[in-house]
Protein backbone atom coordinates (compact mmCIF):
# COMPACT_ATOMS: atom_id res chain seq x y z
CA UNK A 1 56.82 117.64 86.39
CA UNK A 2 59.16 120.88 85.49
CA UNK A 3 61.74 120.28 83.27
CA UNK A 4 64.01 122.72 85.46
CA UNK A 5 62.95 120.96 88.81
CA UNK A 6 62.44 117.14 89.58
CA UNK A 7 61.54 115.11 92.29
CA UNK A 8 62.35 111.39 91.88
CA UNK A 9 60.80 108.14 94.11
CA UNK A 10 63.56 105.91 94.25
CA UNK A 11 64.47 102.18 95.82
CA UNK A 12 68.15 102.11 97.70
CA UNK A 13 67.89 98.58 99.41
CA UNK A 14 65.20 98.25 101.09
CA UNK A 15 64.09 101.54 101.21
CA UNK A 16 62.08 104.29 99.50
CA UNK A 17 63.92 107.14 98.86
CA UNK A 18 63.85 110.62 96.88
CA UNK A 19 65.63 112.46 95.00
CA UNK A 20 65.27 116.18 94.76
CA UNK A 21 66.72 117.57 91.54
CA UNK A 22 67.41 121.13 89.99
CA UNK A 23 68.94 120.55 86.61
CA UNK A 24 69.71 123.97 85.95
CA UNK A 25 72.29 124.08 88.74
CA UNK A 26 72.85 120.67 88.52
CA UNK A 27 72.44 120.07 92.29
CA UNK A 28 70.76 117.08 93.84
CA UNK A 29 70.06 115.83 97.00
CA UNK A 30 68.85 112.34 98.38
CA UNK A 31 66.28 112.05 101.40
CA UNK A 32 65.19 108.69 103.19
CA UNK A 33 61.77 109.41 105.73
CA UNK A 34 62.15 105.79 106.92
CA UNK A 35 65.53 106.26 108.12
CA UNK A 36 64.51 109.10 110.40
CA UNK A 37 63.90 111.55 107.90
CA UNK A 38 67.64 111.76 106.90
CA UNK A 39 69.20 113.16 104.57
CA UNK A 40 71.95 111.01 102.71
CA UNK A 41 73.65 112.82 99.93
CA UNK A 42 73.74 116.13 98.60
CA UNK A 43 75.59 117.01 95.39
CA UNK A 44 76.86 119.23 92.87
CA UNK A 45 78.43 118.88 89.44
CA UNK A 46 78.76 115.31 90.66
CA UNK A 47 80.10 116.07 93.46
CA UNK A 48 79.46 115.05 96.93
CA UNK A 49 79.40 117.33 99.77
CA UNK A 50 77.95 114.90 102.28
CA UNK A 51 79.36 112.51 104.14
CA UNK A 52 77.57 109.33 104.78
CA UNK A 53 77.93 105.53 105.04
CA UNK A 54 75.82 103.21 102.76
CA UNK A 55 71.54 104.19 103.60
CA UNK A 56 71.81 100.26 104.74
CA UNK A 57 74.57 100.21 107.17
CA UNK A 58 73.12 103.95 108.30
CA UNK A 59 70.10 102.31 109.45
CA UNK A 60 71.27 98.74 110.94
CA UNK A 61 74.54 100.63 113.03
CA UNK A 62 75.39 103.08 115.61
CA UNK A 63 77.63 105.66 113.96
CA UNK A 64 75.82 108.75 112.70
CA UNK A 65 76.40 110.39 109.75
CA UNK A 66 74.39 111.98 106.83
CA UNK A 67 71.85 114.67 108.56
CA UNK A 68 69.79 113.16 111.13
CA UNK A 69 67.15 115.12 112.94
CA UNK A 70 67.74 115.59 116.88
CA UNK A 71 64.20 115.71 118.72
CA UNK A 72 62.59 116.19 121.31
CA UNK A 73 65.91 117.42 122.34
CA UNK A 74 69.23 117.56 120.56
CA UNK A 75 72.53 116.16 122.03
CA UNK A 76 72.65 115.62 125.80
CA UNK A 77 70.48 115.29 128.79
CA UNK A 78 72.83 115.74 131.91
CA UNK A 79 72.42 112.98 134.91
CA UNK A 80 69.39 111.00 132.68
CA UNK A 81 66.80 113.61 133.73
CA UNK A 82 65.12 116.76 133.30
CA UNK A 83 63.59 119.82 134.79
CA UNK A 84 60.39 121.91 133.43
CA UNK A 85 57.83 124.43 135.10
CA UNK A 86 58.65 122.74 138.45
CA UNK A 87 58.53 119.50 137.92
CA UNK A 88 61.54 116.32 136.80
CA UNK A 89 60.97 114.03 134.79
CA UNK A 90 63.36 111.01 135.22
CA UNK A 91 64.34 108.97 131.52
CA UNK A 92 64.35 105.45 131.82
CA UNK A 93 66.57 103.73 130.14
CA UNK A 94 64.56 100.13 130.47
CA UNK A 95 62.35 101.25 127.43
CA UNK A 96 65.16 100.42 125.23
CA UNK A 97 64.51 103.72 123.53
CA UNK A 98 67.65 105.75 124.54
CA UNK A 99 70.76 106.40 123.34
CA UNK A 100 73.39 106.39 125.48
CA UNK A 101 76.85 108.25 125.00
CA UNK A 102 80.31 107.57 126.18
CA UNK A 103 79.14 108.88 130.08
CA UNK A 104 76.17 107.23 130.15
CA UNK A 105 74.20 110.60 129.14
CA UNK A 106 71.05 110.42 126.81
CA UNK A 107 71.73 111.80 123.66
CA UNK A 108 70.16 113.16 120.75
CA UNK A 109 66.52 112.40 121.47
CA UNK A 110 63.99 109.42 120.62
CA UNK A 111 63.95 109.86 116.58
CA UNK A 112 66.65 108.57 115.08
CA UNK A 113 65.97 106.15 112.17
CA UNK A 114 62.62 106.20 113.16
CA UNK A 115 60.17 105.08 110.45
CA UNK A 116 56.97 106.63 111.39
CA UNK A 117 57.84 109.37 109.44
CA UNK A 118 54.63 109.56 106.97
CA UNK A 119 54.96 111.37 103.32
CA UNK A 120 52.41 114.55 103.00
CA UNK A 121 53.61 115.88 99.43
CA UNK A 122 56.42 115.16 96.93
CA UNK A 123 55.96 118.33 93.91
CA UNK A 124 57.88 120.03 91.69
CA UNK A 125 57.28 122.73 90.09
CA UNK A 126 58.54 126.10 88.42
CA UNK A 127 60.20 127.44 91.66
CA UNK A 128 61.41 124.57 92.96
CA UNK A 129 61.56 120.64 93.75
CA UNK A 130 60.09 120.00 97.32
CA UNK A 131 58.77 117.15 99.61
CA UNK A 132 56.63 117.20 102.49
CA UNK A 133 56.65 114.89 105.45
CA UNK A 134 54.61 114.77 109.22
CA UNK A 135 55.64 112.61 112.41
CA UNK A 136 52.92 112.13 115.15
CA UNK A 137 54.78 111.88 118.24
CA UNK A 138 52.53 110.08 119.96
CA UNK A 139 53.01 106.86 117.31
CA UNK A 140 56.82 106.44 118.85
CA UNK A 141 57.00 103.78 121.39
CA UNK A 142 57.74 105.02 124.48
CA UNK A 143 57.97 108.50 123.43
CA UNK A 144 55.40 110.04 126.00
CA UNK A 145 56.87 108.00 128.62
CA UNK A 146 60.45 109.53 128.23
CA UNK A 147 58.80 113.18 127.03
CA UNK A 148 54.84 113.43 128.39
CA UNK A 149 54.39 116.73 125.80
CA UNK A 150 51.78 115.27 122.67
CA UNK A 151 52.96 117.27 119.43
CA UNK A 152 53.60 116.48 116.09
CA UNK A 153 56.58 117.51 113.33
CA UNK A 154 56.53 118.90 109.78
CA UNK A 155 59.57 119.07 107.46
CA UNK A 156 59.59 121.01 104.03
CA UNK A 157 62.83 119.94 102.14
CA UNK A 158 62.66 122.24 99.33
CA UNK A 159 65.57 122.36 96.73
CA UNK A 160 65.47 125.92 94.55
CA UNK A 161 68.39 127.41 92.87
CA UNK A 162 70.91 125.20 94.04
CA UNK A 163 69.90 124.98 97.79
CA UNK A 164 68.64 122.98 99.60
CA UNK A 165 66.11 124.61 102.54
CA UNK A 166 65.37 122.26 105.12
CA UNK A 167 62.20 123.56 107.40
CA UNK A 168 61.39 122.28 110.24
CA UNK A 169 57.67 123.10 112.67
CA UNK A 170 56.62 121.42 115.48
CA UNK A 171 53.34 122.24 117.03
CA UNK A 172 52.14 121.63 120.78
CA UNK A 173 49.15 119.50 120.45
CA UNK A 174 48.80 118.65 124.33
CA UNK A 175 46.86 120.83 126.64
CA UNK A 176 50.27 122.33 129.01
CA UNK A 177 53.10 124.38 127.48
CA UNK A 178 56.12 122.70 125.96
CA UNK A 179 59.94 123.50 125.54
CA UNK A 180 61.26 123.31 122.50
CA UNK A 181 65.04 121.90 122.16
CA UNK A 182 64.73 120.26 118.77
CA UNK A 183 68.52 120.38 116.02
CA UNK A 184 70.44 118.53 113.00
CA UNK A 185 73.25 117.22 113.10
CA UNK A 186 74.81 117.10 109.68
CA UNK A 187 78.07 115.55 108.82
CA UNK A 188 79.51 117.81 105.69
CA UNK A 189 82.49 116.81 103.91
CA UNK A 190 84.71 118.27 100.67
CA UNK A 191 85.30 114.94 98.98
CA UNK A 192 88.32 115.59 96.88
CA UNK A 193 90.39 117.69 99.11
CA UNK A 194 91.84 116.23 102.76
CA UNK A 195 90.90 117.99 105.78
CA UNK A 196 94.55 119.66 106.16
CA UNK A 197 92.54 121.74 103.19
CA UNK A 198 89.46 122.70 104.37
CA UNK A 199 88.62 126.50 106.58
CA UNK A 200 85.68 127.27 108.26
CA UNK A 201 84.09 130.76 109.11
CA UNK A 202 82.25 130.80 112.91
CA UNK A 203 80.34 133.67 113.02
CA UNK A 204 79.68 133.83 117.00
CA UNK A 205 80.39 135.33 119.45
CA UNK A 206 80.83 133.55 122.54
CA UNK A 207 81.47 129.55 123.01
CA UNK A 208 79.49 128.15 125.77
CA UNK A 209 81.75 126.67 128.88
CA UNK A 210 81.69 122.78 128.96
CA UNK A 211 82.28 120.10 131.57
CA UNK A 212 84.22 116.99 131.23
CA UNK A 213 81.19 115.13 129.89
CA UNK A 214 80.34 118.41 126.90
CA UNK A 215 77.67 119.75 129.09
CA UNK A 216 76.96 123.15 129.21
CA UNK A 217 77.96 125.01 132.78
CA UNK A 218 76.24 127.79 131.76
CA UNK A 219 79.05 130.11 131.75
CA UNK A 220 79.97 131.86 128.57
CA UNK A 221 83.86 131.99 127.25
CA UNK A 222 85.05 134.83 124.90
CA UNK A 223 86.38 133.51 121.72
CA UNK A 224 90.18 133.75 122.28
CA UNK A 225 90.77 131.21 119.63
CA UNK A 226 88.27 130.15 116.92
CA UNK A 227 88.16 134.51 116.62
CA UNK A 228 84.76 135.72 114.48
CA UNK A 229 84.57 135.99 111.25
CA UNK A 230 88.06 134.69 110.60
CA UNK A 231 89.03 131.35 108.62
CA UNK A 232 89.82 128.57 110.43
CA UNK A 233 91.72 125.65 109.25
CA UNK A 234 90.31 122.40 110.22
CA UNK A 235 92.89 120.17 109.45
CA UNK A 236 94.99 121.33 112.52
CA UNK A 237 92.04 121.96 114.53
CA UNK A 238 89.79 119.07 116.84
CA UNK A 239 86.41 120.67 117.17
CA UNK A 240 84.13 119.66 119.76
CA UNK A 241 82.52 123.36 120.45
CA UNK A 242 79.36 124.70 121.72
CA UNK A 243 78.83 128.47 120.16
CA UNK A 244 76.23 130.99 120.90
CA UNK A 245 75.83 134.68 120.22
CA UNK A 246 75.49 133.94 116.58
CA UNK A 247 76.27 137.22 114.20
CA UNK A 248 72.85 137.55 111.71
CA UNK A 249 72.31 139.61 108.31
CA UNK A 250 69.35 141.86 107.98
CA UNK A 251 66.69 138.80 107.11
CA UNK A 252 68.07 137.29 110.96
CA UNK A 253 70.38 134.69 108.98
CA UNK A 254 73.97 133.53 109.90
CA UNK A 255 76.22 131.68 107.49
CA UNK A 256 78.76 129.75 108.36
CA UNK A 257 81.05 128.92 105.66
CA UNK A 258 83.09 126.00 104.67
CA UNK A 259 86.16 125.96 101.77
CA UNK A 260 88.41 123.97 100.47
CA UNK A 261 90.32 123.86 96.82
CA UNK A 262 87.68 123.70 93.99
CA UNK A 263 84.56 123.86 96.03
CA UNK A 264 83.07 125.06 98.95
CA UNK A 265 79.61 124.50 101.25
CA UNK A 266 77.64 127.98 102.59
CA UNK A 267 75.02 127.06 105.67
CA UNK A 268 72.56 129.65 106.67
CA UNK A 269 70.72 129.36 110.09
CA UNK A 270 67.36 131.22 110.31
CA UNK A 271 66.41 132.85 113.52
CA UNK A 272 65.09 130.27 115.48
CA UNK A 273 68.56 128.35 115.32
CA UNK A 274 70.26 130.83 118.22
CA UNK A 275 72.82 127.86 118.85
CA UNK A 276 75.64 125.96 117.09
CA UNK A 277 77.80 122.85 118.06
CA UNK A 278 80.98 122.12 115.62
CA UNK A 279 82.64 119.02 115.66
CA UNK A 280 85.41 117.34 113.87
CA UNK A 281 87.66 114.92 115.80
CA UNK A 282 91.03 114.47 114.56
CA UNK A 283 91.67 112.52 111.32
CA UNK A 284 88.11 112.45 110.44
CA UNK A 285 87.08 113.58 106.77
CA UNK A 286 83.58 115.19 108.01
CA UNK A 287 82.92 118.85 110.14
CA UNK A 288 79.54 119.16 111.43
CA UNK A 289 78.23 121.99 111.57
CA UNK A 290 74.89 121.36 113.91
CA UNK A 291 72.14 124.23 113.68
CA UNK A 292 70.43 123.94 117.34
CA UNK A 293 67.51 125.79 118.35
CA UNK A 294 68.66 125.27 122.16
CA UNK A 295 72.19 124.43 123.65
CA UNK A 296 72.48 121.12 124.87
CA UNK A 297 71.33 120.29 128.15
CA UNK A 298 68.81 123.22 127.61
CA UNK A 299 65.97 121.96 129.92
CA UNK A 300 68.00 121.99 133.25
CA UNK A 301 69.91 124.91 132.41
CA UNK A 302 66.50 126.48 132.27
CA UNK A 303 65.60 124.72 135.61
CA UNK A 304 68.54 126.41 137.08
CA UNK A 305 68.32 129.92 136.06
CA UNK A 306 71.08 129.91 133.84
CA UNK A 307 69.31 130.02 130.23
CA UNK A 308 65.61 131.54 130.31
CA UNK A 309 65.23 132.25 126.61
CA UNK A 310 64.95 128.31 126.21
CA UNK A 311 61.57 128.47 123.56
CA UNK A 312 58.48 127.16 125.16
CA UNK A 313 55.15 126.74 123.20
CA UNK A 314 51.25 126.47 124.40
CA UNK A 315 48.77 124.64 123.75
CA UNK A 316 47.99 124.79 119.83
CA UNK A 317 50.81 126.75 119.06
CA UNK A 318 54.23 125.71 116.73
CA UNK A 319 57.52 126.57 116.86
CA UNK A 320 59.34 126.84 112.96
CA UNK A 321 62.92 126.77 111.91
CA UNK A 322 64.81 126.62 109.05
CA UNK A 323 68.17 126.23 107.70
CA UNK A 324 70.15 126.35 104.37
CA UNK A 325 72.81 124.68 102.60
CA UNK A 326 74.28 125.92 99.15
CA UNK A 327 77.19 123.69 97.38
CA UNK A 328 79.66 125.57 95.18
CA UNK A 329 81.73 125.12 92.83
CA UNK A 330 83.56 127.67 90.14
């Protein structure tokens, strides 16, 4: 074990938990594979920039919160089915393994809480604290039957000089191409400070035009409001946006940025996360900031012409994506 870099097995109820540590920057984070792979704190000077419910009630309720992993497809399916290479495939919500939302839409996949999730490697070392996990989709119960494409996940979570990288693969192991529509959805918060304190940098371009149920149309909006590049305050803002045309740095990174009195949260997407959805509904003390490597509803807006670059993969070959998150404080 590195003196620098540590990474802890825990107990927190009932489960088995660990915690990722770099002492030098004093930043921490907590990660629970039986709860879906989720990540349930990450801090900083003692500070928490996460917000989550207990791991117990996380598990046992509905509300999300944390950073739960969206797969095979993140946020909504429109009308309970989808379109690929010619063909619909209808969900069926009699498997019990859906999740419905307010209009009846499937949403955010068939892995939530899931506790297949298997441990591959838990190291540290010099660099950096990291741990290693691997999900065979074909182990979740009713998983082909709502999504007939065999693959499998891996997730680095790798803590190094006060970030936290979370990367994500998945690889086609079935013998037909696959899309690819996988996200997070993490629920950030600056405890400390209220909302009516916090500003946010969006660094894209376009928002993508939703319908009454926060599907995409598959039109594209300039930003009037919510303007590039500029801070804006969230207290005063309800944010329930779908963003695309994402502004990148030389390595194909965008940050997004959030800031509040005494500390502050920077989030990097890497290239394969060409999407964003922000939301914050009024009087909430979170702002999630969702890296997506499709828009929701990305299958049938493929179907229909209106988003081709949706990522597909063959036989054998994987699909990888990454994101960071970097607490600060002065």
């Amino acid at each position: 074990m590195s003196a620098l870099y540590q990474v802890t097995p825990k107990k927190q109820g009932s489960f088995d938990v660990f915690e990722l540590r770099d002492d030098r920057q004093d930043v921490s984070c907590l990660i629970c594979p039986a709860a879906g792979n989720f990540i349930f704190s990450l801090l900083k000077g003692g500070q928490e920039f996460i917000f989550c419910q207990s791991l117990e009630a996380y598990a046992a309720e509905r509300p999300l919160s944390g950073i739960p992993f969206l797969a095979p497809w993140a946020n909504r399916i429109s009308g309970n089915a989808y379109s690929f290479q010619d063909k619909t495939y209808a969900l069926d919500p009699s498997l019990g393994n859906l999740r419905l939302d307010p209009h009846g839409q499937a949403s955010h996949g068939l892995l939530l809480k899931t506790s297949l999730w298997e441990l591959e490697q838990a190291v540290a070392g010099e660099s950096g604290a990291q741990l290693v996990t691997r999900l065979d989709f074909s182990k979740v119960e009713g998983g082909l039957e709502q999504f007939p494409f065999d693959h499998r996940y891996r997730t680095i979570f790798r803590l190094e000089r006060g970030a936290l990288t979370v990367q994500t693969s998945v690889t086609n192991t079935g013998t037909g191409d696959m899309p690819v529509a996988f996200g997070y959805h993490p629920y950030f918060s600056l405890r400390g400070a209220g909302r009516a304190q916090w500003a946010v940098t969006i660094p894209a371009g376009h928002l993508r035009k939703l319908n009454v149920n926060f599907v995409p149309t598959g039109e594209l909006e300039a930003r009037e409001t919510l303007a590039r590049g500029e801070w804006v305050n969230v207290g005063d803002t309800v944010l329930d946006h779908a963003f695309t045309d994402l502004s990148r740095d030389s390595q194909g990174y965008c940050r997004f940025a959030l800031r509040g009195p005494g500390r502050s949260l920077d989030v990097d997407f890497g290239p394969a996360y060409s999407e964003s959805i922000l939301f914050s509904p009024a009087g909430k003390e979170f702002l999630c900031i969702e890296p997506m490597t499709a828009p929701t509803d990305a299958f049938n807006l493929r179907a229909r012409g209106l988003y081709p670059e949706l990522k597909v993969i063959g036989p054998g070959q994987s699909l990888q994506a990454d994101f960071r998150m970097t607490p600060l404080l002065p």
